[in-house]
C-alpha atoms as a PDB file:
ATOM      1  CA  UNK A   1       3.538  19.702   6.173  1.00  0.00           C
ATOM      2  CA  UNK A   2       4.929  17.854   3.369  1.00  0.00           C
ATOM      3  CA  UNK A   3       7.711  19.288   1.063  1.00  0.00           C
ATOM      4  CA  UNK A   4       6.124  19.609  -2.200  1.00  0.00           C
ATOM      5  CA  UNK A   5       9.719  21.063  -4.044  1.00  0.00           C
ATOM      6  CA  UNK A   6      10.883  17.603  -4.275  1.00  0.00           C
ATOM      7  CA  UNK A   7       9.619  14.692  -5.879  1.00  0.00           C
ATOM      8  CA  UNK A   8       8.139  12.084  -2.925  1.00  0.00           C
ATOM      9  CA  UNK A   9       7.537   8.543  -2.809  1.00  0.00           C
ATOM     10  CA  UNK A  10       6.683   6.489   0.002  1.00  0.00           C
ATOM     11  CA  UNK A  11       8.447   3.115   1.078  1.00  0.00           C
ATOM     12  CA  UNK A  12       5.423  -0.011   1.977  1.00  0.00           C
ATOM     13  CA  UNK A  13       7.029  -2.786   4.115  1.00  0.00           C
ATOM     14  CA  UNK A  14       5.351  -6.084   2.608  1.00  0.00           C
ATOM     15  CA  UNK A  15       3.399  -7.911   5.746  1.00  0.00           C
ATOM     16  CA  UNK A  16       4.566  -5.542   8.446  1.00  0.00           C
ATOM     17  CA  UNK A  17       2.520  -5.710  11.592  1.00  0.00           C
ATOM     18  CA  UNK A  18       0.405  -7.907   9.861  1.00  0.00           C
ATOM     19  CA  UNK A  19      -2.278  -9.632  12.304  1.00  0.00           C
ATOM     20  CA  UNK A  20       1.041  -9.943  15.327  1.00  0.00           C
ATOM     21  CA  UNK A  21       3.525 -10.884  13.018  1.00  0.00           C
ATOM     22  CA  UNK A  22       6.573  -8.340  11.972  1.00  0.00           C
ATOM     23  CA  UNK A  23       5.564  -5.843  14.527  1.00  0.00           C
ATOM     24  CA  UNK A  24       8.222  -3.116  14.295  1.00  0.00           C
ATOM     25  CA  UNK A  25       8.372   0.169  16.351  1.00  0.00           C
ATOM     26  CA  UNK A  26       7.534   2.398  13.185  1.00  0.00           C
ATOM     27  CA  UNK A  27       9.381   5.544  15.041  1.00  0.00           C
ATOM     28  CA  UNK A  28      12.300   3.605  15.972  1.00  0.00           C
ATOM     29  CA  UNK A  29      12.492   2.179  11.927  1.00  0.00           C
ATOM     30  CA  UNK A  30      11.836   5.606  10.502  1.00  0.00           C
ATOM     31  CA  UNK A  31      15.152   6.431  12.361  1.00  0.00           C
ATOM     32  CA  UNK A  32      17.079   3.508  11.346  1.00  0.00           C
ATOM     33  CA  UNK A  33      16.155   4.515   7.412  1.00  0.00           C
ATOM     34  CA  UNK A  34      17.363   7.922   8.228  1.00  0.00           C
ATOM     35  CA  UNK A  35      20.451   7.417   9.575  1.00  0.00           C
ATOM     36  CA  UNK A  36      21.227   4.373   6.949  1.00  0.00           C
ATOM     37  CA  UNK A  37      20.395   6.334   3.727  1.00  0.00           C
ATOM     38  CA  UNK A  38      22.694   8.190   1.786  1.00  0.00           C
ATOM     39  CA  UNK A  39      20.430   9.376  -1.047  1.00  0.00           C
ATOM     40  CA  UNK A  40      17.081   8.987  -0.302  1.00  0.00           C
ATOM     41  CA  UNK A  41      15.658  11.235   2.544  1.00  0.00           C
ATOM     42  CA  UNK A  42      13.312  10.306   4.235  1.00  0.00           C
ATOM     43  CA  UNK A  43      10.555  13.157   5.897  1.00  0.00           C
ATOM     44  CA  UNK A  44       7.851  11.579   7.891  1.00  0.00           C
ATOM     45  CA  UNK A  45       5.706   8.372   8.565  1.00  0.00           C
ATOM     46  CA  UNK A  46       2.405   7.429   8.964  1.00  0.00           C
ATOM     47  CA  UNK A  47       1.660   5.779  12.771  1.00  0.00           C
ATOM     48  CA  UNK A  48      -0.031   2.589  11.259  1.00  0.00           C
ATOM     49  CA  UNK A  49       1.772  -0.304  12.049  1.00  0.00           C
ATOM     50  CA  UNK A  50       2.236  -1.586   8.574  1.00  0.00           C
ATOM     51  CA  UNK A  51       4.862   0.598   7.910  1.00  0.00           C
ATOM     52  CA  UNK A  52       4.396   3.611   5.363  1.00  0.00           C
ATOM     53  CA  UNK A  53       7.894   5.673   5.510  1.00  0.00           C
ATOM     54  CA  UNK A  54       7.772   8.758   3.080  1.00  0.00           C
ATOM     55  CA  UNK A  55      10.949   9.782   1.372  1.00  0.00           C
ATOM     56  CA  UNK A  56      12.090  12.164  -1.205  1.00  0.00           C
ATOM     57  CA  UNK A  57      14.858  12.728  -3.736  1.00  0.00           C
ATOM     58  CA  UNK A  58      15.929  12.395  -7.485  1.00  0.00           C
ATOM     59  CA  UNK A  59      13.692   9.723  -8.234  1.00  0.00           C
ATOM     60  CA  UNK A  60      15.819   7.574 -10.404  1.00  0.00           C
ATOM     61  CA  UNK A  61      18.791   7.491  -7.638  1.00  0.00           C
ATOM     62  CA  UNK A  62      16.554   7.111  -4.536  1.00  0.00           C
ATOM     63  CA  UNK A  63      13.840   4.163  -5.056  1.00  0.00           C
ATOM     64  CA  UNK A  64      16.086   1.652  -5.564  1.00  0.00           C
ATOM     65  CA  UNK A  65      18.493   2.966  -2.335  1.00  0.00           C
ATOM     66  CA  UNK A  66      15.154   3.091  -0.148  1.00  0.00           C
ATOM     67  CA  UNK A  67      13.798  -0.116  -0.616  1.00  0.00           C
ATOM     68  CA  UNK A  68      17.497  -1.638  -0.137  1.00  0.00           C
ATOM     69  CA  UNK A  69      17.350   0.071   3.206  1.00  0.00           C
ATOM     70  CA  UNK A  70      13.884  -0.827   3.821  1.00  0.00           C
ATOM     71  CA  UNK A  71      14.453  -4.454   3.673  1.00  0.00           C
ATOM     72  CA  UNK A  72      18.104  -4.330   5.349  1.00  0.00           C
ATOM     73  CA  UNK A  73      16.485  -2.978   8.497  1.00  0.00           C
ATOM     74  CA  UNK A  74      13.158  -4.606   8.733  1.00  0.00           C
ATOM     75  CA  UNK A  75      14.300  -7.976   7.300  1.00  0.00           C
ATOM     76  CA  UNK A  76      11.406  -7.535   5.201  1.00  0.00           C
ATOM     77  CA  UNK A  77      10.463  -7.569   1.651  1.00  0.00           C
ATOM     78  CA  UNK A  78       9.373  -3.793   0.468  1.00  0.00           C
ATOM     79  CA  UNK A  79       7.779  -1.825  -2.255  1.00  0.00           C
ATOM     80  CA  UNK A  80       7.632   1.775  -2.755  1.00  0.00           C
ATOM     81  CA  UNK A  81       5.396   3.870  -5.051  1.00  0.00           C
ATOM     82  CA  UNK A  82       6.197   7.546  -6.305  1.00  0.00           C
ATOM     83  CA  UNK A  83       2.865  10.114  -4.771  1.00  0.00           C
ATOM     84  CA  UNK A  84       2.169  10.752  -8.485  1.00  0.00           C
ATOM     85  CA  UNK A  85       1.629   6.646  -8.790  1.00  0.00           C
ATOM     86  CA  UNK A  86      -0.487   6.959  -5.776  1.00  0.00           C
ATOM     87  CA  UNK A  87      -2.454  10.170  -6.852  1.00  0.00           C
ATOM     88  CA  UNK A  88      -3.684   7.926  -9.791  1.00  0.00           C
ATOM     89  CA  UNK A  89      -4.633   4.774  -7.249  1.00  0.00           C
ATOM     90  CA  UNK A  90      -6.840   7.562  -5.200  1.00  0.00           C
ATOM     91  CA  UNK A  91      -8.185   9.257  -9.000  1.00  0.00           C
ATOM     92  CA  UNK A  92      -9.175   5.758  -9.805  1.00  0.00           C
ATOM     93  CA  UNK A  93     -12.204   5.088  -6.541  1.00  0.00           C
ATOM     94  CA  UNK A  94     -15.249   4.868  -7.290  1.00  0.00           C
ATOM     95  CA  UNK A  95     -17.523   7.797  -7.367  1.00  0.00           C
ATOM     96  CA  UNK A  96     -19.616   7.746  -4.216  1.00  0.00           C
ATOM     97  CA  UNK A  97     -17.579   6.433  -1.708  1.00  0.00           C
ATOM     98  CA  UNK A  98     -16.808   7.835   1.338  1.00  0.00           C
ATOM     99  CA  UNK A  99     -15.567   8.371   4.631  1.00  0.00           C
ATOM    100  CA  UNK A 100     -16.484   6.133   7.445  1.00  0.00           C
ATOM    101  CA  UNK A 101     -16.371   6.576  11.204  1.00  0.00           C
ATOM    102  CA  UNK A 102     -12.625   6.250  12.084  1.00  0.00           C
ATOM    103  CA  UNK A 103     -11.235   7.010   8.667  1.00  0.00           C
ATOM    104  CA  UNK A 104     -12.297   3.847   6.606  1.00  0.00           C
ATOM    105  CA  UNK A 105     -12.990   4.780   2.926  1.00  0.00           C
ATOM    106  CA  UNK A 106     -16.108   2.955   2.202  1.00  0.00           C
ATOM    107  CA  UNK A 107     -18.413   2.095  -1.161  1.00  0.00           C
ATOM    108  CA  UNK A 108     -22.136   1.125  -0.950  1.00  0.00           C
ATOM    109  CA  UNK A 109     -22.812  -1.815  -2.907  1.00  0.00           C
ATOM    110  CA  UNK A 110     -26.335  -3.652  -3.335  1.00  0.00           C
ATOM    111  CA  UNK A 111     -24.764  -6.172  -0.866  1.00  0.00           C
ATOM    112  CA  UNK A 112     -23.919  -3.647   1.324  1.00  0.00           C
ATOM    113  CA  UNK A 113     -20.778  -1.505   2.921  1.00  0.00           C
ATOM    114  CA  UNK A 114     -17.445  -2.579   1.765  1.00  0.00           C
ATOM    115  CA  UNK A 115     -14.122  -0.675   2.341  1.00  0.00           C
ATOM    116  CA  UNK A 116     -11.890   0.118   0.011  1.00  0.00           C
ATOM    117  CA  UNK A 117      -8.583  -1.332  -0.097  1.00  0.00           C
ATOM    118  CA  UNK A 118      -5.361  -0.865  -2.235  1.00  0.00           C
ATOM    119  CA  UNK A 119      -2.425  -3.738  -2.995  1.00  0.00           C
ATOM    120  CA  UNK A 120       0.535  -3.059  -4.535  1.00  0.00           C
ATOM    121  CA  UNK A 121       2.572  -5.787  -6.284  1.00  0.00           C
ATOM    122  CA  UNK A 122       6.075  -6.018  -7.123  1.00  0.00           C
ATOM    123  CA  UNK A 123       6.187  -6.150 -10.604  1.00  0.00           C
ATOM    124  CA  UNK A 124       3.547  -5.367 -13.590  1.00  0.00           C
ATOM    125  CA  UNK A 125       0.892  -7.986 -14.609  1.00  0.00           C
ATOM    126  CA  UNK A 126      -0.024  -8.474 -18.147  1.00  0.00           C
ATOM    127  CA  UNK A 127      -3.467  -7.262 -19.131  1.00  0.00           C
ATOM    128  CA  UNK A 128      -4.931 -10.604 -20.323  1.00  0.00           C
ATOM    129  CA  UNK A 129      -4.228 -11.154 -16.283  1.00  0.00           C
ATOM    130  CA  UNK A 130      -5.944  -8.213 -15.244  1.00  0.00           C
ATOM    131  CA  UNK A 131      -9.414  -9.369 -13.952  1.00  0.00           C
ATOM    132  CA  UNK A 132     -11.993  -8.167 -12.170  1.00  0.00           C
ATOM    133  CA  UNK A 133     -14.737  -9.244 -10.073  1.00  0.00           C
ATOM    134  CA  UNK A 134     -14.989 -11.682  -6.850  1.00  0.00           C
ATOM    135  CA  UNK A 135     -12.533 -13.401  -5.912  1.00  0.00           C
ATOM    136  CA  UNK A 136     -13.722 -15.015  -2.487  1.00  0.00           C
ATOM    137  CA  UNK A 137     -17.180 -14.140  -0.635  1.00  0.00           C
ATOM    138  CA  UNK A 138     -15.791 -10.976   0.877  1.00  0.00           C
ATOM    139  CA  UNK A 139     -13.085  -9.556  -1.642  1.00  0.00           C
ATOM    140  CA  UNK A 140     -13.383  -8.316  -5.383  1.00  0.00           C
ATOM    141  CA  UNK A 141     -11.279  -6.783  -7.102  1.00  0.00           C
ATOM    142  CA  UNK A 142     -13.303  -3.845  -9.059  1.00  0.00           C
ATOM    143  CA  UNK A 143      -9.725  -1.853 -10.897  1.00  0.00           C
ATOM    144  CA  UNK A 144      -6.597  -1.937 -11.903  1.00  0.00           C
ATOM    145  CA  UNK A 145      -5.042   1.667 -11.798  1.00  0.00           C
ATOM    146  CA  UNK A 146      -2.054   0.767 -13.487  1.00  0.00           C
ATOM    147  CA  UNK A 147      -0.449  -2.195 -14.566  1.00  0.00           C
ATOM    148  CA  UNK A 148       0.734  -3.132 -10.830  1.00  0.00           C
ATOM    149  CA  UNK A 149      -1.427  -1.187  -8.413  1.00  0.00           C
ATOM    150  CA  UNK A 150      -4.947  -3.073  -7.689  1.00  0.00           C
ATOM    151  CA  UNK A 151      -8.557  -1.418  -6.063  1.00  0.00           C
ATOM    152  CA  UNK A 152     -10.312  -3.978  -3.937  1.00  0.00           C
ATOM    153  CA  UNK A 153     -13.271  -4.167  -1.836  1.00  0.00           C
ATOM    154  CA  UNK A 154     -13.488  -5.983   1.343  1.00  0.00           C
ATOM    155  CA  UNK A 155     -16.276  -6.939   3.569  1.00  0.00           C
ATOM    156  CA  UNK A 156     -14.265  -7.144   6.629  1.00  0.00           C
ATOM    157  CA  UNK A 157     -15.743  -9.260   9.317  1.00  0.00           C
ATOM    158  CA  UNK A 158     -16.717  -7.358  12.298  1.00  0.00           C
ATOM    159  CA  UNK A 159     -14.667  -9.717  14.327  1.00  0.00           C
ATOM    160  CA  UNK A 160     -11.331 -10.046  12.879  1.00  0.00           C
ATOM    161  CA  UNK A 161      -9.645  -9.229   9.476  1.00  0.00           C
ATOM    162  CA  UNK A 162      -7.559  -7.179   8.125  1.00  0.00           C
ATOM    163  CA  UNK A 163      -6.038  -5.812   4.325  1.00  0.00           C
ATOM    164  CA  UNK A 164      -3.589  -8.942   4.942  1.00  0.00           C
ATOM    165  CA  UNK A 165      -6.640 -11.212   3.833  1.00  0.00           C
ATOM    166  CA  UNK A 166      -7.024  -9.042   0.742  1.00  0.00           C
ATOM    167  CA  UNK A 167      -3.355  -8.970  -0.467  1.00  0.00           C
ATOM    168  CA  UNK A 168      -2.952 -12.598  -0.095  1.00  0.00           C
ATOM    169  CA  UNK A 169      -6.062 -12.860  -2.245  1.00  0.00           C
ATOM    170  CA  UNK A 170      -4.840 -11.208  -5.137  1.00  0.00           C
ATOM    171  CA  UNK A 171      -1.618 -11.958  -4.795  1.00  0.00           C
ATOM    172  CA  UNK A 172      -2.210 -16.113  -4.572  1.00  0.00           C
ATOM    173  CA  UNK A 173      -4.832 -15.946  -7.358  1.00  0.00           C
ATOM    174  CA  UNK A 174      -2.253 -14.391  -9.868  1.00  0.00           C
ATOM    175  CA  UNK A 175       0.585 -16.861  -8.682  1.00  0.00           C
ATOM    176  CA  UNK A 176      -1.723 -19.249 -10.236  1.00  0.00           C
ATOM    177  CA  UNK A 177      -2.053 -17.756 -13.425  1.00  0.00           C
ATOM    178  CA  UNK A 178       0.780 -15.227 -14.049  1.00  0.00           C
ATOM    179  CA  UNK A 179       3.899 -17.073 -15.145  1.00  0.00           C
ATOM    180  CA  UNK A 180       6.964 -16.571 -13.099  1.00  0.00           C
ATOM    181  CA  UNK A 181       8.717 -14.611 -11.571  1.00  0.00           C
ATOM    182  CA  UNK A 182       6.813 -14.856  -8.344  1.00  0.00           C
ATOM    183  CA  UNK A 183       4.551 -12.054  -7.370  1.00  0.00           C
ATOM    184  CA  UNK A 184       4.375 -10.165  -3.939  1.00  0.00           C
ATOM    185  CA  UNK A 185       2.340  -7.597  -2.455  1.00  0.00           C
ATOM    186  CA  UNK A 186       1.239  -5.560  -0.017  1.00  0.00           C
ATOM    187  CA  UNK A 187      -2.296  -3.935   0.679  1.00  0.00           C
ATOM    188  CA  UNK A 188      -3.031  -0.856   2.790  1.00  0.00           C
ATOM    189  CA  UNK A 189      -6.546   0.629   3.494  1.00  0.00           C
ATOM    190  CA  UNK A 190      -7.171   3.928   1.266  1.00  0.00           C
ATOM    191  CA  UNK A 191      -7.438   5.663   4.223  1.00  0.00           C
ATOM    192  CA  UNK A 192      -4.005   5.364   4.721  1.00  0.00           C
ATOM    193  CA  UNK A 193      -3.378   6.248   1.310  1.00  0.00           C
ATOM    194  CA  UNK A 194      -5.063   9.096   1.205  1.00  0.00           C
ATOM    195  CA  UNK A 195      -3.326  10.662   4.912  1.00  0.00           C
ATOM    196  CA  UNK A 196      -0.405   9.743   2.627  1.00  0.00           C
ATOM    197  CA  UNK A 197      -1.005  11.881  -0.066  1.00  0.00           C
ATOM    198  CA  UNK A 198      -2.428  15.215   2.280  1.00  0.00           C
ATOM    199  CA  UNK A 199       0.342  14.776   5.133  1.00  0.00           C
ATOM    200  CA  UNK A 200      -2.359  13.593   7.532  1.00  0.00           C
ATOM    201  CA  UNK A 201      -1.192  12.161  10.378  1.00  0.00           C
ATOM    202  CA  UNK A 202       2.257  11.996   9.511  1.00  0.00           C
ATOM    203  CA  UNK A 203       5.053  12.068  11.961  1.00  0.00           C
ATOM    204  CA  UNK A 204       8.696  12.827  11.933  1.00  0.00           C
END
């Protein structure tokens, strides 16, 4: 069970285990963050290979320490996102989605099934930069739940694919458009989000 007394926040490695490439034991990095950390402590993980490493602590000492750690021991950019930041990604789905064989979250459309996928990007992105709609035949981007946390939908080819293809979407159409700095990201099915959030599946 999760520790709700403290405030939590979860660490996202950006393109771990991402179609072959970073592929990190995620047990075996959980215990490298523990042991490395001074502030931030971290409590469980989720088995998915992309890396999702909760932690918890004074909120304003411990995000910046984790994702130092983070990308010391993976060699890796990362992100991290507080569970009240997430709370509002998962408030902001569409009604009437739902949950597929194998733990997919899923919407309906006229076109047919799509899953639901989140990115998160490194830093916040103006509104006039805030669109919505398609943005290649199988990804659209249908909200932005805050001014850095994006709510796609993906057609994912029965045959290959992954949330990879939908970060690099959003993330190379706003490089276009966004003026500098550089924007990075990282996407995770809201499946994973949501065991996030509960304490589904986590490990320690």
């Amino acid at each position: 069970m999760i520790d709700t007394s403290q405030e939590l926040a979860v660490l996202l490695p950006v393109n771990m285990g991402n179609r072959g490439h970073n592929v990190l034991d995620v047990r075996k990095t959980f215990q490298q963050f523990s042991h490395a950390s001074k502030c931030a402590r971290f409590i469980s993980f989720h088995p998915r290979i992309s890396g999702n490493f909760v932690f918890g602590g004074p909120m304003g000492e411990v995000i910046d320490e984790a994702i130092r750690i983070g990308q010391v021991v993976t060699g890796l950019r990362c992100l991290a996102r507080r569970f009240c930041e997430l709370r509002q990604v998962d408030q902001a789905m569409p009604k009437g989605v739902e949950i597929a064989k194998g733990g997919s979250v899923v919407f309906h459309t006229s076109l047919g099934m799509r899953r639901v996928i989140y990115v998160a990007l490194s830093r916040n992105i103006p509104a006039s930069f805030r669109f919505v709609g398609q943005m290649a035949p199988r990804i659209s981007i249908i909200s932005w739940p805050s001014e850095r946390d994006v709510l796609c939908l993906y057609d994912r080819p029965g045959e290959s694919g992954n949330v990879g293809q939908v970060t690099r979407a959003v993330v190379t159409k706003l490089n276009k458009h966004v003026p500098p700095p550089e924007i990075y990201g990282t996407g995770r099915a809201m499946g994973v989000i949501q065991d996030i959030l509960s304490g589904n599946r986590l490990q320690q």
